[in-house]
ModelCIF file with pLDDT and N, C-alpha, C, O atoms, coordinates in Angstrom:
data_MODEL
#
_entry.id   MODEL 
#
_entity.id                         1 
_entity.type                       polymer 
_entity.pdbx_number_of_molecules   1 
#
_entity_poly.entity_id                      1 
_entity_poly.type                           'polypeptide(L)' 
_entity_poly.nstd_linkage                   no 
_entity_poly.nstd_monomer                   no 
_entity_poly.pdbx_seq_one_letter_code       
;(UNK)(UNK)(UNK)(UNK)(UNK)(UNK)(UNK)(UNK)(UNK)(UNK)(UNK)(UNK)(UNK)(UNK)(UNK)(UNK)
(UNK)(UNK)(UNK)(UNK)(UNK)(UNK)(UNK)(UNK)(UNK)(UNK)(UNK)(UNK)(UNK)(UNK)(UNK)(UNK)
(UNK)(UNK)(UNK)(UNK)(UNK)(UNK)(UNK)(UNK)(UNK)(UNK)(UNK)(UNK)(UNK)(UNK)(UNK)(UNK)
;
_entity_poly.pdbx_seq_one_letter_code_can   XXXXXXXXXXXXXXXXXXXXXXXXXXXXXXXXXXXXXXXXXXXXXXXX 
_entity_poly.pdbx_strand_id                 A 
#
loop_
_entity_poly_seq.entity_id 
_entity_poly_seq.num 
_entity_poly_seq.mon_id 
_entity_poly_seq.hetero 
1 1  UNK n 
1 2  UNK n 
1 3  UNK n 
1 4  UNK n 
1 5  UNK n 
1 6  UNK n 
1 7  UNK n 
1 8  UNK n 
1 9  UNK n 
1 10 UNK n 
1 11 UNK n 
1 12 UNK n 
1 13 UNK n 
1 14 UNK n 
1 15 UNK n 
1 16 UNK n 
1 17 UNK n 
1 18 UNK n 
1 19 UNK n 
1 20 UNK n 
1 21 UNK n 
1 22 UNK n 
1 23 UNK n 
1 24 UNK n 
1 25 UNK n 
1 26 UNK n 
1 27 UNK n 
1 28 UNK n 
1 29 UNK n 
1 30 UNK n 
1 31 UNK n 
1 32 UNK n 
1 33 UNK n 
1 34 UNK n 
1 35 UNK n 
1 36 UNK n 
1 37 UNK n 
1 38 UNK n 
1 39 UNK n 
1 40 UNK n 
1 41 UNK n 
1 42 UNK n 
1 43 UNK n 
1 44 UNK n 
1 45 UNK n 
1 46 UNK n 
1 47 UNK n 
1 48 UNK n 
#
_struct_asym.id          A 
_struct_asym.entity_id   1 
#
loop_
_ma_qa_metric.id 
_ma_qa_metric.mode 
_ma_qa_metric.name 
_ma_qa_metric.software_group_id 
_ma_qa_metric.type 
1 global pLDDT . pLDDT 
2 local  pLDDT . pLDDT 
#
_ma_qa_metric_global.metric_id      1 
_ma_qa_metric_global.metric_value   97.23 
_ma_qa_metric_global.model_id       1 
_ma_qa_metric_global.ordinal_id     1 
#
loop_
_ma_qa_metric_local.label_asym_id 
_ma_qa_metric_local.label_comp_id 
_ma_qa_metric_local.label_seq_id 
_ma_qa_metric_local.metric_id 
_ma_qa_metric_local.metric_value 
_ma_qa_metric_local.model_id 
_ma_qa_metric_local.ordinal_id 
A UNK 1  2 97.00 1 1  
A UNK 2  2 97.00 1 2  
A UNK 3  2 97.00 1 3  
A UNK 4  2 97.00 1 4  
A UNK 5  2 97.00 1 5  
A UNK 6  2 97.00 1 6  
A UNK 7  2 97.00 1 7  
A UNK 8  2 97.00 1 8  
A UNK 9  2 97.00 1 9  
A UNK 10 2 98.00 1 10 
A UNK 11 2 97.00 1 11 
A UNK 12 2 97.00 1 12 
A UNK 13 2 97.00 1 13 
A UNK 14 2 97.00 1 14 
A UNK 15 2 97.00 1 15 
A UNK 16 2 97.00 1 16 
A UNK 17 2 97.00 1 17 
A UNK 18 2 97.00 1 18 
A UNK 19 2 97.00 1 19 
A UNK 20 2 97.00 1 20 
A UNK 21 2 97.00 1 21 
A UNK 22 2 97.00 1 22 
A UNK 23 2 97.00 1 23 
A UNK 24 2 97.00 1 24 
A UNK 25 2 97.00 1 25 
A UNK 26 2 96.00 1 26 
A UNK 27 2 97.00 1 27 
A UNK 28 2 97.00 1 28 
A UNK 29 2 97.00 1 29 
A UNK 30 2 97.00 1 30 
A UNK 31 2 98.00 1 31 
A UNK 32 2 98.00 1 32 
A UNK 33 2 98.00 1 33 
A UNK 34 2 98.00 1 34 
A UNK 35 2 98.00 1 35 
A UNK 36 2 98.00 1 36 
A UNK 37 2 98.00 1 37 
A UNK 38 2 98.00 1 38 
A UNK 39 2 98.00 1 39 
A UNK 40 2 98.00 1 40 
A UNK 41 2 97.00 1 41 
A UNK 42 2 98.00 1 42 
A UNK 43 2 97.00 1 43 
A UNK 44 2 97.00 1 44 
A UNK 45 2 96.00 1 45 
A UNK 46 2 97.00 1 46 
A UNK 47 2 98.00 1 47 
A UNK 48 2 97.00 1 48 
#
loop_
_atom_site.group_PDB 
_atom_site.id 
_atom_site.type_symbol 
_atom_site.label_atom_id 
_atom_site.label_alt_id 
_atom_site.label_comp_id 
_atom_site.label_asym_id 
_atom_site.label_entity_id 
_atom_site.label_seq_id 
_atom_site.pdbx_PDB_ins_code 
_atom_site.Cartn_x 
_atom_site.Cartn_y 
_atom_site.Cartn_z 
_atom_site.occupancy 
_atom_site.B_iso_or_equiv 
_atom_site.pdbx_formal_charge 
_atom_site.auth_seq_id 
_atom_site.auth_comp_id 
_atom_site.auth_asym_id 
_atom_site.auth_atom_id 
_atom_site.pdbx_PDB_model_num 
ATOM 1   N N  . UNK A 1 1  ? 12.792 -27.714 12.022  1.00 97.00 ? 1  UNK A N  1 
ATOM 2   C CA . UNK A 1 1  ? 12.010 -28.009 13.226  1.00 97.00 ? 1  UNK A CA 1 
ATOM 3   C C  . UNK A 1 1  ? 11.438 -26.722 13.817  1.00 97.00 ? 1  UNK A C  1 
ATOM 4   O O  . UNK A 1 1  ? 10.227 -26.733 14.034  1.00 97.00 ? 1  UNK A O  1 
ATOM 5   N N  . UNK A 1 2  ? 12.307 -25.319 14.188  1.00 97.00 ? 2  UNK A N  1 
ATOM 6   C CA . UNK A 1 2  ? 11.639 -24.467 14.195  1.00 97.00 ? 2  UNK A CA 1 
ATOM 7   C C  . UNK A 1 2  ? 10.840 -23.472 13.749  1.00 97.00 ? 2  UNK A C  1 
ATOM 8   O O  . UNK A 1 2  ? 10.165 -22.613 14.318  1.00 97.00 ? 2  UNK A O  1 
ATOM 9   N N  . UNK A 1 3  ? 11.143 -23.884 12.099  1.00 97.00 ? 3  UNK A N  1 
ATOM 10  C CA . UNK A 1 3  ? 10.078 -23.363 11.722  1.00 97.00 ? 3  UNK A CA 1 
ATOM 11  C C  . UNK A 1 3  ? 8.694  -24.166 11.520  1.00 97.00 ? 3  UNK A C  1 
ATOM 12  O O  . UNK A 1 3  ? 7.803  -23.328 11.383  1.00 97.00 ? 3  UNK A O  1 
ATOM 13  N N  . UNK A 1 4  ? 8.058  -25.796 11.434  1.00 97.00 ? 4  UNK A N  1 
ATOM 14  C CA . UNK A 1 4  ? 7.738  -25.687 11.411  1.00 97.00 ? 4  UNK A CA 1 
ATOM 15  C C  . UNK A 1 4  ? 6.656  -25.966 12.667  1.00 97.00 ? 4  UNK A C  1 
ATOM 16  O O  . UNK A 1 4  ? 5.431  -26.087 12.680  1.00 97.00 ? 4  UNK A O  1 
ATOM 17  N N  . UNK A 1 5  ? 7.664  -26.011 13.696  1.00 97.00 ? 5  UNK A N  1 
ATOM 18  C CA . UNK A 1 5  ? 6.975  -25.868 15.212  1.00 97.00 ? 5  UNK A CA 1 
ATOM 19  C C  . UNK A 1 5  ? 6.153  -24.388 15.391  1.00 97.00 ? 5  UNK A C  1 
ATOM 20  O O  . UNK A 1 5  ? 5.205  -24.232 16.161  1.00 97.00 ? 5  UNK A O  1 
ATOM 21  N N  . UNK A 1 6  ? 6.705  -23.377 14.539  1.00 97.00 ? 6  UNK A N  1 
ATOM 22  C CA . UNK A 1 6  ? 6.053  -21.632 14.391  1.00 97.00 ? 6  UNK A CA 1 
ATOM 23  C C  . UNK A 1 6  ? 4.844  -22.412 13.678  1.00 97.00 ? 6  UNK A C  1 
ATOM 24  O O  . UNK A 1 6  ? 3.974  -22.886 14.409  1.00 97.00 ? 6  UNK A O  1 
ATOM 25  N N  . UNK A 1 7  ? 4.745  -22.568 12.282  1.00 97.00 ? 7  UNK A N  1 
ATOM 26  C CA . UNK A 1 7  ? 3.934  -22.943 11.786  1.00 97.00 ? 7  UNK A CA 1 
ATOM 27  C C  . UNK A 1 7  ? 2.886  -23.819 11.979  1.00 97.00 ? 7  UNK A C  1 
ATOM 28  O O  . UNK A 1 7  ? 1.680  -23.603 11.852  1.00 97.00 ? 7  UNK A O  1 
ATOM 29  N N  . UNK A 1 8  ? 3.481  -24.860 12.309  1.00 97.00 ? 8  UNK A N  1 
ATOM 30  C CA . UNK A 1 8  ? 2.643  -25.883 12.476  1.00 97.00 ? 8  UNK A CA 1 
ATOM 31  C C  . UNK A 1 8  ? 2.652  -26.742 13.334  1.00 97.00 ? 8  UNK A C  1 
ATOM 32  O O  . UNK A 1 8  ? 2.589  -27.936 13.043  1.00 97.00 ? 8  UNK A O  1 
ATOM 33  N N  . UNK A 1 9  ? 2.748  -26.219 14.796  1.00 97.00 ? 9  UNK A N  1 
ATOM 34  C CA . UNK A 1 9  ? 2.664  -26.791 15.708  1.00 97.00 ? 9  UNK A CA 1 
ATOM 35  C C  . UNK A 1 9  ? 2.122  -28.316 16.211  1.00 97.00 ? 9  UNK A C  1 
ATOM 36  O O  . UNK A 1 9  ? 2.546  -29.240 16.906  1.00 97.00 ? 9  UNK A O  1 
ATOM 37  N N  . UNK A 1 10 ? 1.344  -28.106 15.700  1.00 98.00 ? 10 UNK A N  1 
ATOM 38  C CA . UNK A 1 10 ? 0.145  -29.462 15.820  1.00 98.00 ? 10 UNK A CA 1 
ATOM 39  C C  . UNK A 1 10 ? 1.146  -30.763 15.140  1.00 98.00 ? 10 UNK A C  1 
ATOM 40  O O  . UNK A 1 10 ? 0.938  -31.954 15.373  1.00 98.00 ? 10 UNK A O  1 
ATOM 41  N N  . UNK A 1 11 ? 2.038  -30.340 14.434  1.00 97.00 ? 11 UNK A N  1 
ATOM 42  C CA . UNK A 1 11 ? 2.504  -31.622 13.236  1.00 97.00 ? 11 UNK A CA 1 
ATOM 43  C C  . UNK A 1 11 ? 4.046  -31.969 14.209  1.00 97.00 ? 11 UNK A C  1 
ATOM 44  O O  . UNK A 1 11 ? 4.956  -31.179 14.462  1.00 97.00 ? 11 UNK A O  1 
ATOM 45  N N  . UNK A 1 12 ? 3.908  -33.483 14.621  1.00 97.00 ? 12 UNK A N  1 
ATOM 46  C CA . UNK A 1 12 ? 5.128  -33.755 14.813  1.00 97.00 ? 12 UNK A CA 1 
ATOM 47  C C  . UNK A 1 12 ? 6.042  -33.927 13.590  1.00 97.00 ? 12 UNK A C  1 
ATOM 48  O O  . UNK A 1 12 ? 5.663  -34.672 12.686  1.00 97.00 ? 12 UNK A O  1 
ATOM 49  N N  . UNK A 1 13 ? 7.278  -33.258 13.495  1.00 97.00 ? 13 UNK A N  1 
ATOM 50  C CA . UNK A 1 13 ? 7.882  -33.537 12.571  1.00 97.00 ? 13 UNK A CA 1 
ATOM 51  C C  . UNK A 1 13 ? 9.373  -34.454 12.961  1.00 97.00 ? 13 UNK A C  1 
ATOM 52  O O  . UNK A 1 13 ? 10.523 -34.249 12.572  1.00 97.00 ? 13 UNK A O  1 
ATOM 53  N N  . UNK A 1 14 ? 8.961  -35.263 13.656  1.00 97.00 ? 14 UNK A N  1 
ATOM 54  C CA . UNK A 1 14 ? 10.600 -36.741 14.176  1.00 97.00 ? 14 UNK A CA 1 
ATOM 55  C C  . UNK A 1 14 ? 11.058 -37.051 12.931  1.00 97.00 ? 14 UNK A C  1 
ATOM 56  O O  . UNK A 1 14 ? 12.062 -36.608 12.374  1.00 97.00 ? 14 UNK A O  1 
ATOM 57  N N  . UNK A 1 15 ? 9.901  -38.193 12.346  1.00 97.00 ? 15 UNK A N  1 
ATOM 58  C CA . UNK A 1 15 ? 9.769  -38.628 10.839  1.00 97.00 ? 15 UNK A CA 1 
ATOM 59  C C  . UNK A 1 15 ? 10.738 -37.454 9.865   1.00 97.00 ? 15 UNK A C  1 
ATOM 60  O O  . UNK A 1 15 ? 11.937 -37.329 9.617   1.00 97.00 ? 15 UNK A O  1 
ATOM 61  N N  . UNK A 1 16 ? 9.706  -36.846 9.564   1.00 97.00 ? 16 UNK A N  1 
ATOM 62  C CA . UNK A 1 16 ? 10.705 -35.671 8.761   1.00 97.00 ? 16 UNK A CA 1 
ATOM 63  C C  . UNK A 1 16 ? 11.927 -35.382 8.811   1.00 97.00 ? 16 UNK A C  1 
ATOM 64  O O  . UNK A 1 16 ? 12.467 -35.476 7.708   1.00 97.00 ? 16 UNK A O  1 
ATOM 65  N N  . UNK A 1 17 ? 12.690 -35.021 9.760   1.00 97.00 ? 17 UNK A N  1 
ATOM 66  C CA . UNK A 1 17 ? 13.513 -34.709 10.144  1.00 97.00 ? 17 UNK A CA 1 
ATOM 67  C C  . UNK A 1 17 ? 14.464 -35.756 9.941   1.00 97.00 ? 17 UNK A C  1 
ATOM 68  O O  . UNK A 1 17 ? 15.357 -35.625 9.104   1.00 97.00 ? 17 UNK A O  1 
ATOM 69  N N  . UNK A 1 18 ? 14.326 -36.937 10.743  1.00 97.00 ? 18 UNK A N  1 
ATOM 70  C CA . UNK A 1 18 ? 15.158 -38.215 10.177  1.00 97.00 ? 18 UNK A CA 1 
ATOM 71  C C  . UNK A 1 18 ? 15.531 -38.430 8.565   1.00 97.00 ? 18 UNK A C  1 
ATOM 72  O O  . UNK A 1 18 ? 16.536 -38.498 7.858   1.00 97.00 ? 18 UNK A O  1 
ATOM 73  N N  . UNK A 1 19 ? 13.972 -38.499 8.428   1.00 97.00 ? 19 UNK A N  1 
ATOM 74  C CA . UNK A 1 19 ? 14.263 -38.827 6.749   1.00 97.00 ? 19 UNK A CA 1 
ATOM 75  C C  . UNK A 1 19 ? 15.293 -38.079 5.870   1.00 97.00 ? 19 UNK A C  1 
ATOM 76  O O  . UNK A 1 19 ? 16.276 -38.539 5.289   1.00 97.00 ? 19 UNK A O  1 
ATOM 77  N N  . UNK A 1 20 ? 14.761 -36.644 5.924   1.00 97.00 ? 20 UNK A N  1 
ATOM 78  C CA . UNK A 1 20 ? 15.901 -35.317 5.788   1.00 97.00 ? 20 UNK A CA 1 
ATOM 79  C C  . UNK A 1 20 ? 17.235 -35.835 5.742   1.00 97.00 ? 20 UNK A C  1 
ATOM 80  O O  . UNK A 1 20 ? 17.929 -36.141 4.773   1.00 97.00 ? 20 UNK A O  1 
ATOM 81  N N  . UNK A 1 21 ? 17.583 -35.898 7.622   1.00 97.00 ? 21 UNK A N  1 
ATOM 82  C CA . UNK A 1 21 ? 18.914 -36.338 7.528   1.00 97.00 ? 21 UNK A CA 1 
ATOM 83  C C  . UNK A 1 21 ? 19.273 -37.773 7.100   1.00 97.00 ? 21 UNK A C  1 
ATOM 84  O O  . UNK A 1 21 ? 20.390 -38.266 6.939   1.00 97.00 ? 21 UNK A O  1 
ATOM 85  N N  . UNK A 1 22 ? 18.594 -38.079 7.019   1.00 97.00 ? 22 UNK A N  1 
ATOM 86  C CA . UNK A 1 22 ? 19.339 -39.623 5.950   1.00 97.00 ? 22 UNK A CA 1 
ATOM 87  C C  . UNK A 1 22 ? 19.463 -39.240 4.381   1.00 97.00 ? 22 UNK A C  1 
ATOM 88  O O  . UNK A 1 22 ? 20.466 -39.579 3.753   1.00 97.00 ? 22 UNK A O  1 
ATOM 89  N N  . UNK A 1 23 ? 18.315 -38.460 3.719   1.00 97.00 ? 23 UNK A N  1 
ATOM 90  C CA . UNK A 1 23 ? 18.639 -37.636 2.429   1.00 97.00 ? 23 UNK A CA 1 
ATOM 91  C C  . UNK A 1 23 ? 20.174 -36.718 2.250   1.00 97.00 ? 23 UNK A C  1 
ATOM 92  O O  . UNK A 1 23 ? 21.049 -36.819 1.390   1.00 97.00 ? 23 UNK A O  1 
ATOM 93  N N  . UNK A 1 24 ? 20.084 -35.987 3.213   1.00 97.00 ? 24 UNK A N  1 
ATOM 94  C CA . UNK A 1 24 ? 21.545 -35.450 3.404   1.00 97.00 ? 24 UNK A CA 1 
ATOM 95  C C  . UNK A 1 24 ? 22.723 -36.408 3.228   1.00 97.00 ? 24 UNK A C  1 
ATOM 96  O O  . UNK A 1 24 ? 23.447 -36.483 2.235   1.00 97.00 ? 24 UNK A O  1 
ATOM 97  N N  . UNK A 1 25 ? 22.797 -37.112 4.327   1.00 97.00 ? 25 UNK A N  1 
ATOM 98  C CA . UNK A 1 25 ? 24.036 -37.940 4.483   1.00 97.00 ? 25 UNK A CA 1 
ATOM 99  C C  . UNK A 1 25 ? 23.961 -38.665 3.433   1.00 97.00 ? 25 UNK A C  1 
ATOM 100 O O  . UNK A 1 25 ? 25.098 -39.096 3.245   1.00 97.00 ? 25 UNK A O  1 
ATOM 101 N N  . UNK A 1 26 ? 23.066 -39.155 2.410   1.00 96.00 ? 26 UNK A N  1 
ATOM 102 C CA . UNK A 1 26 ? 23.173 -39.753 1.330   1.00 96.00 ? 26 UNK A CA 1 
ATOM 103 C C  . UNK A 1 26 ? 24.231 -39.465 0.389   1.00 96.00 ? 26 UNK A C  1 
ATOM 104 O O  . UNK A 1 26 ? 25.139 -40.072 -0.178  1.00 96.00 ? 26 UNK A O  1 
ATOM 105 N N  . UNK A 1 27 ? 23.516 -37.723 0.478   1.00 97.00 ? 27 UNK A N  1 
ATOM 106 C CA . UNK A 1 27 ? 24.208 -36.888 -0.322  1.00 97.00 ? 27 UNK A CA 1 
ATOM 107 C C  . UNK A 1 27 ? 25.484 -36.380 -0.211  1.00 97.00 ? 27 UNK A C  1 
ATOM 108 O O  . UNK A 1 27 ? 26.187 -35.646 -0.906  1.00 97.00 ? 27 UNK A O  1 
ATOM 109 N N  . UNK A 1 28 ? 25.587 -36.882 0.702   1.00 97.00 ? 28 UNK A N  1 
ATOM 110 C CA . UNK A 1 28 ? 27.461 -36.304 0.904   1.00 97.00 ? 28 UNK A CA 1 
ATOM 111 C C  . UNK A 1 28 ? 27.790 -37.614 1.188   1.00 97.00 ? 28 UNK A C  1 
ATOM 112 O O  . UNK A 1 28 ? 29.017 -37.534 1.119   1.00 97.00 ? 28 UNK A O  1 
ATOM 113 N N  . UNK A 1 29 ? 27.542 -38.797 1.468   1.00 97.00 ? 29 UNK A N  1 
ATOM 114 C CA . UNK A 1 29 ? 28.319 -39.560 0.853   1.00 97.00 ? 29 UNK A CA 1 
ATOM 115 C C  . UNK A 1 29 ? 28.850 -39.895 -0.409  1.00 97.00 ? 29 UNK A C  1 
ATOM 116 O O  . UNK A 1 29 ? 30.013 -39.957 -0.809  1.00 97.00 ? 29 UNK A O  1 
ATOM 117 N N  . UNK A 1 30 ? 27.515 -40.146 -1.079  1.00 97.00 ? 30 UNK A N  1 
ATOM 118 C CA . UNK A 1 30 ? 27.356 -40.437 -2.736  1.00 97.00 ? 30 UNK A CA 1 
ATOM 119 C C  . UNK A 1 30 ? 28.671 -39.468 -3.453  1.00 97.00 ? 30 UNK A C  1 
ATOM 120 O O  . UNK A 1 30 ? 29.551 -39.814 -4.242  1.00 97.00 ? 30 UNK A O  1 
ATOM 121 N N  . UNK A 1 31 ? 28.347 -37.952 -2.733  1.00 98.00 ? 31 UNK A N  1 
ATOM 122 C CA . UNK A 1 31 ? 30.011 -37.144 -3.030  1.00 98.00 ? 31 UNK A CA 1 
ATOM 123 C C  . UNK A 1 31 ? 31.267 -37.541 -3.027  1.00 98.00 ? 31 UNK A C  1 
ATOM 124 O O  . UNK A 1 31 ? 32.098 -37.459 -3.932  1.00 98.00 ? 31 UNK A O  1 
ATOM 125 N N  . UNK A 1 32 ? 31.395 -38.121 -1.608  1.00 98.00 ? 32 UNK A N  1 
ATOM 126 C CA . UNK A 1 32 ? 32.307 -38.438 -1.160  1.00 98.00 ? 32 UNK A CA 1 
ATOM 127 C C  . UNK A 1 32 ? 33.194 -39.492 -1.754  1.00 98.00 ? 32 UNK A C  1 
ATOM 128 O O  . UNK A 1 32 ? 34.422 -39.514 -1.667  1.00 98.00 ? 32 UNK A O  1 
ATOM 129 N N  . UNK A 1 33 ? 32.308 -40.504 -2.467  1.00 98.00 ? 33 UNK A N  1 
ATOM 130 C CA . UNK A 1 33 ? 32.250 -41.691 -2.981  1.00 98.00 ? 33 UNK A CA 1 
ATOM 131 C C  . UNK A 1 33 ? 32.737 -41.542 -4.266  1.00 98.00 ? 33 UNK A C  1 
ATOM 132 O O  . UNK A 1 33 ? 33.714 -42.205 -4.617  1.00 98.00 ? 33 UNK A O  1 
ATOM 133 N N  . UNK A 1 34 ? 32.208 -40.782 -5.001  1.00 98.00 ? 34 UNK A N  1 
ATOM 134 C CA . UNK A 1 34 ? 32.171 -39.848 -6.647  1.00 98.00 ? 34 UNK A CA 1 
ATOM 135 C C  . UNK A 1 34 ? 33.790 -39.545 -6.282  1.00 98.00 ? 34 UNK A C  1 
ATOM 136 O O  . UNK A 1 34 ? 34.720 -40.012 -6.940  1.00 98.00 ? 34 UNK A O  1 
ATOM 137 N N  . UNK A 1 35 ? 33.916 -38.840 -5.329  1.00 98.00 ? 35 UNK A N  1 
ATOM 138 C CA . UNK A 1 35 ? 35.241 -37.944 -5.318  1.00 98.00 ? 35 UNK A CA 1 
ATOM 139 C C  . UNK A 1 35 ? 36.340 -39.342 -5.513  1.00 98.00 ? 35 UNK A C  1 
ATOM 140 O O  . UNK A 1 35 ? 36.724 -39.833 -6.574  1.00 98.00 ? 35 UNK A O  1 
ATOM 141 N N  . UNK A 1 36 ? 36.624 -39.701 -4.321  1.00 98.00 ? 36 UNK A N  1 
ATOM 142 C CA . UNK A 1 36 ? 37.335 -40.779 -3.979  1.00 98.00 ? 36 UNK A CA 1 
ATOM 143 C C  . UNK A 1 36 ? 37.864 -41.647 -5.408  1.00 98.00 ? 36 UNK A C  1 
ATOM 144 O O  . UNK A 1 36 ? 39.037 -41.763 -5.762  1.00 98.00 ? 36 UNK A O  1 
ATOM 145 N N  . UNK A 1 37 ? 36.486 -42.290 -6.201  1.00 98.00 ? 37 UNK A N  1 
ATOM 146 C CA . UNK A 1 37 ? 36.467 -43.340 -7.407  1.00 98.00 ? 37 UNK A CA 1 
ATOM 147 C C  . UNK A 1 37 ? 36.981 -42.392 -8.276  1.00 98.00 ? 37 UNK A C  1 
ATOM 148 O O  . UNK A 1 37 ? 38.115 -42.844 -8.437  1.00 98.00 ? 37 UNK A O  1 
ATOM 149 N N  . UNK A 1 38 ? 36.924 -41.431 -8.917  1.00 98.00 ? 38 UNK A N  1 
ATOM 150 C CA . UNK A 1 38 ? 37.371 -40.285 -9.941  1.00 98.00 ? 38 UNK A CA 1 
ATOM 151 C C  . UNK A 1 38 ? 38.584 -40.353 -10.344 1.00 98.00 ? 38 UNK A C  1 
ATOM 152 O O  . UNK A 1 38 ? 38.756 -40.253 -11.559 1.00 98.00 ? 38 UNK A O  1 
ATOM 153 N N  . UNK A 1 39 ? 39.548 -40.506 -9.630  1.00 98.00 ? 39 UNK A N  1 
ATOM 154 C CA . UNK A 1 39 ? 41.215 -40.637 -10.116 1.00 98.00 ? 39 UNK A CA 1 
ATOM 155 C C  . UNK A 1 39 ? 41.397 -42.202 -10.584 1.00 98.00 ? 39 UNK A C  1 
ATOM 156 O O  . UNK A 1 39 ? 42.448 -42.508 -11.148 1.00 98.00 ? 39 UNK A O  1 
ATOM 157 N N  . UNK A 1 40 ? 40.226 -43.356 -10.320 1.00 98.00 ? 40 UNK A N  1 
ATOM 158 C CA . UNK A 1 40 ? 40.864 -44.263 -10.933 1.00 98.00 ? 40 UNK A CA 1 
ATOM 159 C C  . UNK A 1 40 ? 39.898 -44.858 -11.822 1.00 98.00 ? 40 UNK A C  1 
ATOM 160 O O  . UNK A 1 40 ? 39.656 -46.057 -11.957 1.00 98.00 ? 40 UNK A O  1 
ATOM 161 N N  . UNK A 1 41 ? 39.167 -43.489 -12.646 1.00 97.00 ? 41 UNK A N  1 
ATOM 162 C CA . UNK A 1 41 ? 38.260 -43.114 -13.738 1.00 97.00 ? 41 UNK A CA 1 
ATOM 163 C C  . UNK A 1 41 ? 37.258 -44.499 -13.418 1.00 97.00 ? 41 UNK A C  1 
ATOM 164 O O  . UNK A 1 41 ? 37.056 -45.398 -14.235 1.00 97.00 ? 41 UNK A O  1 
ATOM 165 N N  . UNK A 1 42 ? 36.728 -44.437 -12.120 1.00 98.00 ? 42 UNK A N  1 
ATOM 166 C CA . UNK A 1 42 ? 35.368 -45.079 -11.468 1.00 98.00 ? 42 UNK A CA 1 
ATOM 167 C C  . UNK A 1 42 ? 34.515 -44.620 -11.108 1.00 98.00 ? 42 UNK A C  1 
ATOM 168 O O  . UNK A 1 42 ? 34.601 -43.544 -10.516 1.00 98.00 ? 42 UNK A O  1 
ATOM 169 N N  . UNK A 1 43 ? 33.462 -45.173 -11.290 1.00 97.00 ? 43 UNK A N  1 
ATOM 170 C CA . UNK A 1 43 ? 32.034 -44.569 -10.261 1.00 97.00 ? 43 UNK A CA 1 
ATOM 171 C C  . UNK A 1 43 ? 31.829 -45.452 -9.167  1.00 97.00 ? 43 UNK A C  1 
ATOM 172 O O  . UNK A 1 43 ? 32.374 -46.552 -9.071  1.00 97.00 ? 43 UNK A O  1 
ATOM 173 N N  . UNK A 1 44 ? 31.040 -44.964 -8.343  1.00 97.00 ? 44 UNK A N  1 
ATOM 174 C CA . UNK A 1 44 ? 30.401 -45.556 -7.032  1.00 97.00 ? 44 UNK A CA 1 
ATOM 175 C C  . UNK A 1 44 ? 29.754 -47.323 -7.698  1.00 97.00 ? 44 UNK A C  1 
ATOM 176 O O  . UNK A 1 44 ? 29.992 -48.394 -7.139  1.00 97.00 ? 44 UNK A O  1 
ATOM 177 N N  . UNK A 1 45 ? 29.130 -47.186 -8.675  1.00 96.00 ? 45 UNK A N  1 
ATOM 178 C CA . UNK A 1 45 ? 28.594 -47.690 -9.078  1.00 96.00 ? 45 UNK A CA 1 
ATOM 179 C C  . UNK A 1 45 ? 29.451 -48.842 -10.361 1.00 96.00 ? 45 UNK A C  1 
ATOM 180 O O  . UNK A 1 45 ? 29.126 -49.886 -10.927 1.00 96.00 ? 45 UNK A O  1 
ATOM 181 N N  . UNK A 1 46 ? 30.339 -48.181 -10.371 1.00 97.00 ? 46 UNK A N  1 
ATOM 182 C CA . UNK A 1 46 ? 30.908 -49.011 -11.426 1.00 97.00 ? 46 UNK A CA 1 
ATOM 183 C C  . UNK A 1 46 ? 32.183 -50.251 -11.069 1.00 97.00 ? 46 UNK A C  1 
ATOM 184 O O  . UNK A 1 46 ? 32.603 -51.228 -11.689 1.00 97.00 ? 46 UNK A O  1 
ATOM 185 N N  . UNK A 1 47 ? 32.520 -49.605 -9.715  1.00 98.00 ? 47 UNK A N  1 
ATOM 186 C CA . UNK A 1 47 ? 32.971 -50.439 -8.952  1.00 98.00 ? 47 UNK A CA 1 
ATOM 187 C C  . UNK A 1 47 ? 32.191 -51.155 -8.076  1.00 98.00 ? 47 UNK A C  1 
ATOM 188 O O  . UNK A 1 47 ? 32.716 -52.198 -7.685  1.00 98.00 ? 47 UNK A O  1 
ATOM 189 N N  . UNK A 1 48 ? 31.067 -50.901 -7.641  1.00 97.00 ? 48 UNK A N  1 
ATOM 190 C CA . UNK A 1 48 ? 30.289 -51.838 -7.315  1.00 97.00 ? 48 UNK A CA 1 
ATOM 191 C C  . UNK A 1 48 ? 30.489 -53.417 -7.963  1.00 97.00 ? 48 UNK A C  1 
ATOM 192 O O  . UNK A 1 48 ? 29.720 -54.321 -7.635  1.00 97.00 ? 48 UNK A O  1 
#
């Protein structure tokens, strides 16, 4: 956000930023998830 408020002032970046953090938290769930299923030789997905 602050950088690209330096940069690019003109551009709201809300959107962005959200999206970002939903990419993130994806990503450390999906980890989290991986980790967890692993000892009972599962995936996120395979227990699905």
């Amino acid at each position: 956000k602050r950088d690209w408020g330096r940069e690019r002032p003109d551009i709201d970046t809300t959107a962005q930023l959200t999206v970002i953090g939903i990419q993130r938290l994806n990503a450390l769930l999906d980890h989290e998830l991986e980790t967890f299923f692993a000892p009972f030789d599962l995936t996120p997905s395979s227990f699905d």
